[in-house]
Protein backbone atom coordinates (compact mmCIF):
# COMPACT_ATOMS: atom_id res chain seq x y z
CA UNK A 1 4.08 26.38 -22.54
CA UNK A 2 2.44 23.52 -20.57
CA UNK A 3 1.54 25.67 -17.23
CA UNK A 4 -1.15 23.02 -14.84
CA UNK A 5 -2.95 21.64 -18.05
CA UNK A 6 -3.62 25.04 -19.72
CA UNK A 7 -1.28 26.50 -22.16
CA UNK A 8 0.79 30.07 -21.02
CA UNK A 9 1.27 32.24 -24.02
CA UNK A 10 4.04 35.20 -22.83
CA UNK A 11 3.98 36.98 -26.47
CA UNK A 12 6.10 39.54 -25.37
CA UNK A 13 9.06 38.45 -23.61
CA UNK A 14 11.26 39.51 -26.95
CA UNK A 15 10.99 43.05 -26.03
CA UNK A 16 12.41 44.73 -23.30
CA UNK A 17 10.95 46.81 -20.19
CA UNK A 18 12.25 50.03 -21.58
CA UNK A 19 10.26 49.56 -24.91
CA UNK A 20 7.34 48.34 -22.83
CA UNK A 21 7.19 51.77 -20.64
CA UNK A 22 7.39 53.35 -23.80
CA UNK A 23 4.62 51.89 -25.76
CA UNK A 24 2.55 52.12 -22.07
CA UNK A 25 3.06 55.84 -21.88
CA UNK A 26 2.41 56.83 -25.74
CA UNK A 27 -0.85 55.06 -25.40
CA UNK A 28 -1.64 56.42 -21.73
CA UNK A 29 -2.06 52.91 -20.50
CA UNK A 30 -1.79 52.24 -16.76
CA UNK A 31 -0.40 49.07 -14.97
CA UNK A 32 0.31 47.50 -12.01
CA UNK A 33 3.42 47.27 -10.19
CA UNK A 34 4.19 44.27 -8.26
CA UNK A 35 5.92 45.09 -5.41
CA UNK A 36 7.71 41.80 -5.20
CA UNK A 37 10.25 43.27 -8.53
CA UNK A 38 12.80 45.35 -6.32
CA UNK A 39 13.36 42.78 -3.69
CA UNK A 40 16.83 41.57 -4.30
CA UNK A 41 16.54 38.42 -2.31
CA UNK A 42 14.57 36.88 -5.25
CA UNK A 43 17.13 35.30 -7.85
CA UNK A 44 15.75 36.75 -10.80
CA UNK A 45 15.27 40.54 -9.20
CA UNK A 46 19.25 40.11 -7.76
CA UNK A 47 19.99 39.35 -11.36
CA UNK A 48 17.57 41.97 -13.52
CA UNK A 49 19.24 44.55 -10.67
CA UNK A 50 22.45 43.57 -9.61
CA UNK A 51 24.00 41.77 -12.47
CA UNK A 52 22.83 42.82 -15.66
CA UNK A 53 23.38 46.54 -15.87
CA UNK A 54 26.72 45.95 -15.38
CA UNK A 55 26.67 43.31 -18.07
CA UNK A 56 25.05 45.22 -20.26
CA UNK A 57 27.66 48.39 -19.34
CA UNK A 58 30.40 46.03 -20.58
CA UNK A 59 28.78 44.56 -23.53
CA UNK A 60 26.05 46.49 -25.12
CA UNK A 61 24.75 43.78 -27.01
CA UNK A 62 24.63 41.47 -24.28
CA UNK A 63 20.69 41.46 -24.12
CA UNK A 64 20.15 40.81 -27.64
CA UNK A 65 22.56 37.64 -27.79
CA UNK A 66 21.09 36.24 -24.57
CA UNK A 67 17.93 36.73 -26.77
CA UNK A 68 18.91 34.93 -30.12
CA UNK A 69 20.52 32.32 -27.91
CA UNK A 70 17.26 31.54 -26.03
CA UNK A 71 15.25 32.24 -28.98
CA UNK A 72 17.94 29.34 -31.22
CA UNK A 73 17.38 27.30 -28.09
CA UNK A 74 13.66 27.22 -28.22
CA UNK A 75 13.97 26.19 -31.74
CA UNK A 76 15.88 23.56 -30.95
CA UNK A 77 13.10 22.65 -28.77
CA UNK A 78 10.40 22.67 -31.08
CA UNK A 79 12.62 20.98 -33.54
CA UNK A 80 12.68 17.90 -30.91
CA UNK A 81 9.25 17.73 -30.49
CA UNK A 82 8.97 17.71 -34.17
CA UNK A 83 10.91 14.48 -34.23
CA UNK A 84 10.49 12.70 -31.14
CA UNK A 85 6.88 13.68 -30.10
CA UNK A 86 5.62 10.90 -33.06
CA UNK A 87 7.93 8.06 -31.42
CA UNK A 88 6.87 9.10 -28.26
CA UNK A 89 2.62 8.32 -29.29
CA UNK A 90 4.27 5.17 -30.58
CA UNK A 91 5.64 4.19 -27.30
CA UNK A 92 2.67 5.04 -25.40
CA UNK A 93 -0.31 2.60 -24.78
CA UNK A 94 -4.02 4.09 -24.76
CA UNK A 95 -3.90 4.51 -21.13
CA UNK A 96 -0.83 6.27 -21.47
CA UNK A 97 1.83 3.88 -20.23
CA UNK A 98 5.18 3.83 -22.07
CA UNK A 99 7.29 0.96 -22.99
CA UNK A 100 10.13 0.69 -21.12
CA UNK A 101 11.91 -1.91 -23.34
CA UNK A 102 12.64 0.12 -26.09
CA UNK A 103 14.28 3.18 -23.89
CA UNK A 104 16.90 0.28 -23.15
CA UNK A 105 18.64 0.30 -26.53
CA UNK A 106 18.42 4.25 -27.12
CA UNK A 107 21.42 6.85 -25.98
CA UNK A 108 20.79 8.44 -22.21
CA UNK A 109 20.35 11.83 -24.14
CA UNK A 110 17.38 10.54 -26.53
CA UNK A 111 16.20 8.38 -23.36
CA UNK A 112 15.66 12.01 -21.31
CA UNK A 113 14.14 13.44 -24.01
CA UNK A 114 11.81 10.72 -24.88
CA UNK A 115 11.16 11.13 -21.01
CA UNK A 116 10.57 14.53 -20.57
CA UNK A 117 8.33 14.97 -23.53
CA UNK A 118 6.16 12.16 -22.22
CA UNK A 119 6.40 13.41 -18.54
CA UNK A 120 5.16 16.92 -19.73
CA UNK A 121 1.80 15.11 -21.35
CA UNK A 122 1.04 13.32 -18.15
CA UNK A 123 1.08 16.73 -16.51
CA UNK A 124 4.18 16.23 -14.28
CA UNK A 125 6.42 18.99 -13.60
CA UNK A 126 9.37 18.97 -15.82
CA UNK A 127 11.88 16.96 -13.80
CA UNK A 128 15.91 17.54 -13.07
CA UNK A 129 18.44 15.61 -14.86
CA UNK A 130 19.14 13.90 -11.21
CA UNK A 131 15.18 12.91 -11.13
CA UNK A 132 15.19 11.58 -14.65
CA UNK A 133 18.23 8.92 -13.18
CA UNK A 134 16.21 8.20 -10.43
CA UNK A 135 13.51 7.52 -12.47
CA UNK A 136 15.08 5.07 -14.77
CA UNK A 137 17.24 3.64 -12.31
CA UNK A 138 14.90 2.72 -9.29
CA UNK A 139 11.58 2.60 -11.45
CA UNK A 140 12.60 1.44 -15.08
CA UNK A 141 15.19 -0.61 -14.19
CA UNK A 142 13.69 -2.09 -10.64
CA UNK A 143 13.45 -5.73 -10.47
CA UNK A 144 10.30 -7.19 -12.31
CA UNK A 145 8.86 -8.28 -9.44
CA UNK A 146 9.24 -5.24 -7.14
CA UNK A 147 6.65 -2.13 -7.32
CA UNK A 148 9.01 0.79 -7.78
CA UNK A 149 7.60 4.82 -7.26
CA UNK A 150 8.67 7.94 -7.80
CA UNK A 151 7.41 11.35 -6.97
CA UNK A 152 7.35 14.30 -9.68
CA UNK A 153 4.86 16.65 -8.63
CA UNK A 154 1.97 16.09 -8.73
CA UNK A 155 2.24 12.70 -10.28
CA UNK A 156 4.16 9.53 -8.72
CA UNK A 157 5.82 7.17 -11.57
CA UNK A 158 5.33 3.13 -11.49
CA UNK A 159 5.89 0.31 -13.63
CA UNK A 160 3.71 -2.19 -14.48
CA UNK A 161 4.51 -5.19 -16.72
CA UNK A 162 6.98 -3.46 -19.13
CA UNK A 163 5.69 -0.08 -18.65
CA UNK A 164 5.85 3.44 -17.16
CA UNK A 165 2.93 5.56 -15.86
CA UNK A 166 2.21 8.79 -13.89
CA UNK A 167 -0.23 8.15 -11.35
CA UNK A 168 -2.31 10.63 -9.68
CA UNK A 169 -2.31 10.60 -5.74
CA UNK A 170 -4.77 8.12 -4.60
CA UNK A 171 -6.17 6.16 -1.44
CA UNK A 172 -7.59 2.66 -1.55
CA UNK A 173 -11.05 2.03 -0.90
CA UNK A 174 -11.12 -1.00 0.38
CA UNK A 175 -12.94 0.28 3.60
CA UNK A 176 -16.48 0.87 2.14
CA UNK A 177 -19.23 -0.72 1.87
CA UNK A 178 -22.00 1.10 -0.17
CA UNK A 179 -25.88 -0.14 -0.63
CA UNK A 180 -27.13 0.71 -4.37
CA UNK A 181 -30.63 1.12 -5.69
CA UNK A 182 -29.54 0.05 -9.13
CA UNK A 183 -32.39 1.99 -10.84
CA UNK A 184 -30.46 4.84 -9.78
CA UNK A 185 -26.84 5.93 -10.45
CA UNK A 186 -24.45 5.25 -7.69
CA UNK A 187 -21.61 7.30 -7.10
CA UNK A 188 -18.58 6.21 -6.09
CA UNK A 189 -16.22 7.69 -2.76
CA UNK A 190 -13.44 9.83 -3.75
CA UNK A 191 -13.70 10.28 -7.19
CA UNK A 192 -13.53 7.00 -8.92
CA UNK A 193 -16.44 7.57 -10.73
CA UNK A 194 -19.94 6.16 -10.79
CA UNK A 195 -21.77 3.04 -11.39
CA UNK A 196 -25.20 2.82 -13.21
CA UNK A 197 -27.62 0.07 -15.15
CA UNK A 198 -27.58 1.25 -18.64
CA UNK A 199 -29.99 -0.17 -21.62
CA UNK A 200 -28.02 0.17 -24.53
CA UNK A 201 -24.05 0.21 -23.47
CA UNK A 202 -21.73 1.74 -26.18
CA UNK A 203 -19.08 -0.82 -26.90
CA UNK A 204 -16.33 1.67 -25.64
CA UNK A 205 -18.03 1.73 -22.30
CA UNK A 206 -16.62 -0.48 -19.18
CA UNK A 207 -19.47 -2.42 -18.54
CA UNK A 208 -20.39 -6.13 -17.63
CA UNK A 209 -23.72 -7.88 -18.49
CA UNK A 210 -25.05 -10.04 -15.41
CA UNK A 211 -28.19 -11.76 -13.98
CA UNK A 212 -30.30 -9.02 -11.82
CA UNK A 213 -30.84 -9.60 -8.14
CA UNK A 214 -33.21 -12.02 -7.07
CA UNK A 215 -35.86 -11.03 -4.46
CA UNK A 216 -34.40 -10.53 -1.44
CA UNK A 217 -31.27 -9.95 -2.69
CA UNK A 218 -29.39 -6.75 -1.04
CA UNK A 219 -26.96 -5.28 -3.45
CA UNK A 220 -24.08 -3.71 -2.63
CA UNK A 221 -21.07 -2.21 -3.97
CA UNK A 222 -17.45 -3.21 -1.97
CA UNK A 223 -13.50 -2.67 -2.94
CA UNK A 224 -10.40 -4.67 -2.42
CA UNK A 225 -10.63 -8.04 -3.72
CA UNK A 226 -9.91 -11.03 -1.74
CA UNK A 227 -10.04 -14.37 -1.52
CA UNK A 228 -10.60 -16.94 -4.64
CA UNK A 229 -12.96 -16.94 -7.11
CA UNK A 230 -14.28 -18.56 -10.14
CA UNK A 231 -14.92 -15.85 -13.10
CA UNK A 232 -16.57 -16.30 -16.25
CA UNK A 233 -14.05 -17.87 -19.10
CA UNK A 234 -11.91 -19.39 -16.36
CA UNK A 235 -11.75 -23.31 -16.20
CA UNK A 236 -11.32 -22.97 -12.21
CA UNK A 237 -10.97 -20.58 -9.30
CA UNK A 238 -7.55 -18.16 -9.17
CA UNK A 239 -6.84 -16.20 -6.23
CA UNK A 240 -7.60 -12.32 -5.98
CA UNK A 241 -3.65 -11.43 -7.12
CA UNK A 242 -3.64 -13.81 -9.47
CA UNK A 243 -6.81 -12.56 -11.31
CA UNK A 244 -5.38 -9.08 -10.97
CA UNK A 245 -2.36 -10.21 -12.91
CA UNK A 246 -4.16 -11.54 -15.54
CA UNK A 247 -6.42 -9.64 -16.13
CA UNK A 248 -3.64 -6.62 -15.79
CA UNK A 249 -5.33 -4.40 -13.28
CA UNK A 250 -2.07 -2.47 -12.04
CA UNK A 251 -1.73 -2.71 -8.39
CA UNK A 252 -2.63 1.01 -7.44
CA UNK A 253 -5.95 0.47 -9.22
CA UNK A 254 -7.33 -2.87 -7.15
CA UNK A 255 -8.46 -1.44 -4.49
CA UNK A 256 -10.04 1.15 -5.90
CA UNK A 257 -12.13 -1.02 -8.58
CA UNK A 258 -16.05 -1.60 -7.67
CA UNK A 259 -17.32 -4.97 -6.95
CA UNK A 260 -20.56 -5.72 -7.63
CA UNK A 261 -22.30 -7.64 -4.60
CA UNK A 262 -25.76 -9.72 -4.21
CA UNK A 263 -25.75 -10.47 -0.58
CA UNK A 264 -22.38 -12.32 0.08
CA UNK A 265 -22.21 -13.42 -3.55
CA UNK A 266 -19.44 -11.61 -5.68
CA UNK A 267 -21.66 -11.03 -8.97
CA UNK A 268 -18.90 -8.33 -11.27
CA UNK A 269 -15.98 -6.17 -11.26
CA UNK A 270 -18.00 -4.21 -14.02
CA UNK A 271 -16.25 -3.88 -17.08
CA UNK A 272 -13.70 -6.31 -15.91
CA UNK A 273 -14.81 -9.44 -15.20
CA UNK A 274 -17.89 -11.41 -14.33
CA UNK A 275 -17.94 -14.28 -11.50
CA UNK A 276 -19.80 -17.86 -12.26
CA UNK A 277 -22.32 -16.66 -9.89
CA UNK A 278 -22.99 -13.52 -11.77
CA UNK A 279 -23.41 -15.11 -15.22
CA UNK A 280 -26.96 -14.41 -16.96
CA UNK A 281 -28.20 -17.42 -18.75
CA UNK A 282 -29.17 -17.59 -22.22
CA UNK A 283 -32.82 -17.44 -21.19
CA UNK A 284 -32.82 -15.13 -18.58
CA UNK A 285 -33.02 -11.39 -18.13
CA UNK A 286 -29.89 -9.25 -17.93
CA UNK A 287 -28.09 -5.95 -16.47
CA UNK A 288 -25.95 -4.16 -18.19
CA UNK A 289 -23.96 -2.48 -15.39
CA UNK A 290 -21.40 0.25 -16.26
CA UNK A 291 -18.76 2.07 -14.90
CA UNK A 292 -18.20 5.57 -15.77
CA UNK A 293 -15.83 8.38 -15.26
CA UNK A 294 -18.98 10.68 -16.25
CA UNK A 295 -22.57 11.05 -13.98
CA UNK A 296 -24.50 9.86 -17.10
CA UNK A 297 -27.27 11.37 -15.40
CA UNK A 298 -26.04 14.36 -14.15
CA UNK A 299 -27.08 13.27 -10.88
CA UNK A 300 -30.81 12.97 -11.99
CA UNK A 301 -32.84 9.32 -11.35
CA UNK A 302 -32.19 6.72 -13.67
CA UNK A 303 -35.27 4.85 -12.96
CA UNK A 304 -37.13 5.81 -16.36
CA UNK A 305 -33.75 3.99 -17.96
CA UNK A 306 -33.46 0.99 -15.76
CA UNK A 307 -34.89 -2.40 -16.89
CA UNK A 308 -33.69 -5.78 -17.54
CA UNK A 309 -33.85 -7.43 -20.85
CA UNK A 310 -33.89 -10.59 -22.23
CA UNK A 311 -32.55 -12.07 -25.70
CA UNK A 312 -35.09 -11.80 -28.75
């Protein structure tokens, strides 16, 4: 069992308290007693108290079929992930967004299934049938132009351009401004990760190559794109939502992406794009500037892996 991204093991649950006491007391083990299990008012103790023994009174057997019917039930379970846990990875995009298209043409009961099993990878709570409606109804289903949400603890679910993701709680950061010694890694406000010059980016790194600062040049690292600008690859200049769109930054992550600032020239979104202004020339030096979700320097200096290079 999925229990706040660690797995719950409960090996025991098949046997009962009475055979529990027992084993306790032939091996002279001890335990606790939480004091919580004789107060009635708690659902499960009003049940374990009030209800079952006279359950159990009636039908001697009861326990053991409630038993073999959870324990069929969890096998049912397991068979479902068997089958649908492969269609789910097909569904899902590497940054774990799922397609909402093909949900359209399946049954409401493989739908909620499909939904649940991809819910409980994100790390949301496993939702009610009336949530999984609302879910599908005023997310899937909103019109393409609107930016639905929904809350499932801890995780809010949005749709972006065909697809469904579980988003942690976040705030924009479109209110700093933040001066970086780029022979140093920078790190970024409320956990978004860290910036830093690299020498040698791995190709699965988010990074950006662009011409270093000129003397005098202040750099600085801003959020929340506006205005319109002309980016590398682009025959002119597209306003901030527009590059957004294409370049399909989802709207809860634009104004929380660094931009890369000499002066009051916008030089990079690293890993994203690169501005006309920020381009290096064939024959001049370059930065490789990456973002990470890692200190790649464990919070040490960079400076003895900062330089610029040029091409051989």
């Amino acid at each position: 069992m999925n229990f706040s991204g660690h797995s719950l093991i409960r090996p025991l649950l098949s046997f009962s308290r009475v055979q529990l006491e027992h084993y306790a007391e032939i091996n002279h083990l001890t335990w606790v007693e939480d004091d919580s299990n004789g107060d009635i008012r708690y659902d499960r103790n009003f049940l374990r108290h009030s209800v079952l023994p006279h359950l159990n009174t009636r039908w001697p057997h009861f326990a053991h079929a409630v038993s073999r019917s959870a324990s069929l039930c969890a096998e049912q379970e397991a068979l479902l992930d068997e089958l649908l846990l492969p269609e789910v990875a097909q569904l899902t995009d590497s940054h774990h967004g799922l397609s909402v298209s093909p949900l359209l043409v399946m049954s409401a009961m493989k739908r909620n299934a499909i939904l649940r099993r991809w819910l409980d990878q994100c790390g949301a709570l496993m939702p009610s049938q009336q949530q999984l409606a609302l879910i599908w109804q005023e997310v899937a289903l909103a019109k393409p132009d609107a930016e639905p949400g929904y809350f499932v603890k801890p995780l809010t679910i949005r749709r972006y351009q065909g697809k469904l993701f579980a988003v942690d709680k976040t705030t924009g950061l479109s209110d700093y401004c933040l001066s970086w010694d780029i022979s140093s890694v920078l790190t970024l406000p409320d956990d978004a990760g860290y910036l830093c010059v690299t020498e040698t980016p791995d190709l699965t790194d988010l990074f950006s190559i662009v011409r270093p600062p000129k003397a005098g040049e202040l750099v600085t690292v801003r959020f929340g794109l506006q205005g319109n600008h002309h980016i590398s690859g682009r025959d002119r200049r597209r306003s901030a939502k527009k590059l957004w769109q294409e370049l399909h930054v989802a709207p809860w992550l634009r104004d929380r992406t660094p931009l890369l600032w000499y002066n009051d020239t916008l030089i990079a979104a690293p890993g994203i794009f690169v501005t006309r202004e920020g381009e290096a020339k064939a024959d001049e030096a370059k930065l490789y500037v990456k973002r990470t979700k890692i200190n790649p320097a464990g919070g040490a200096n960079f400076t003895d892996r900062f330089r610029t290079v040029s091409d051989q």
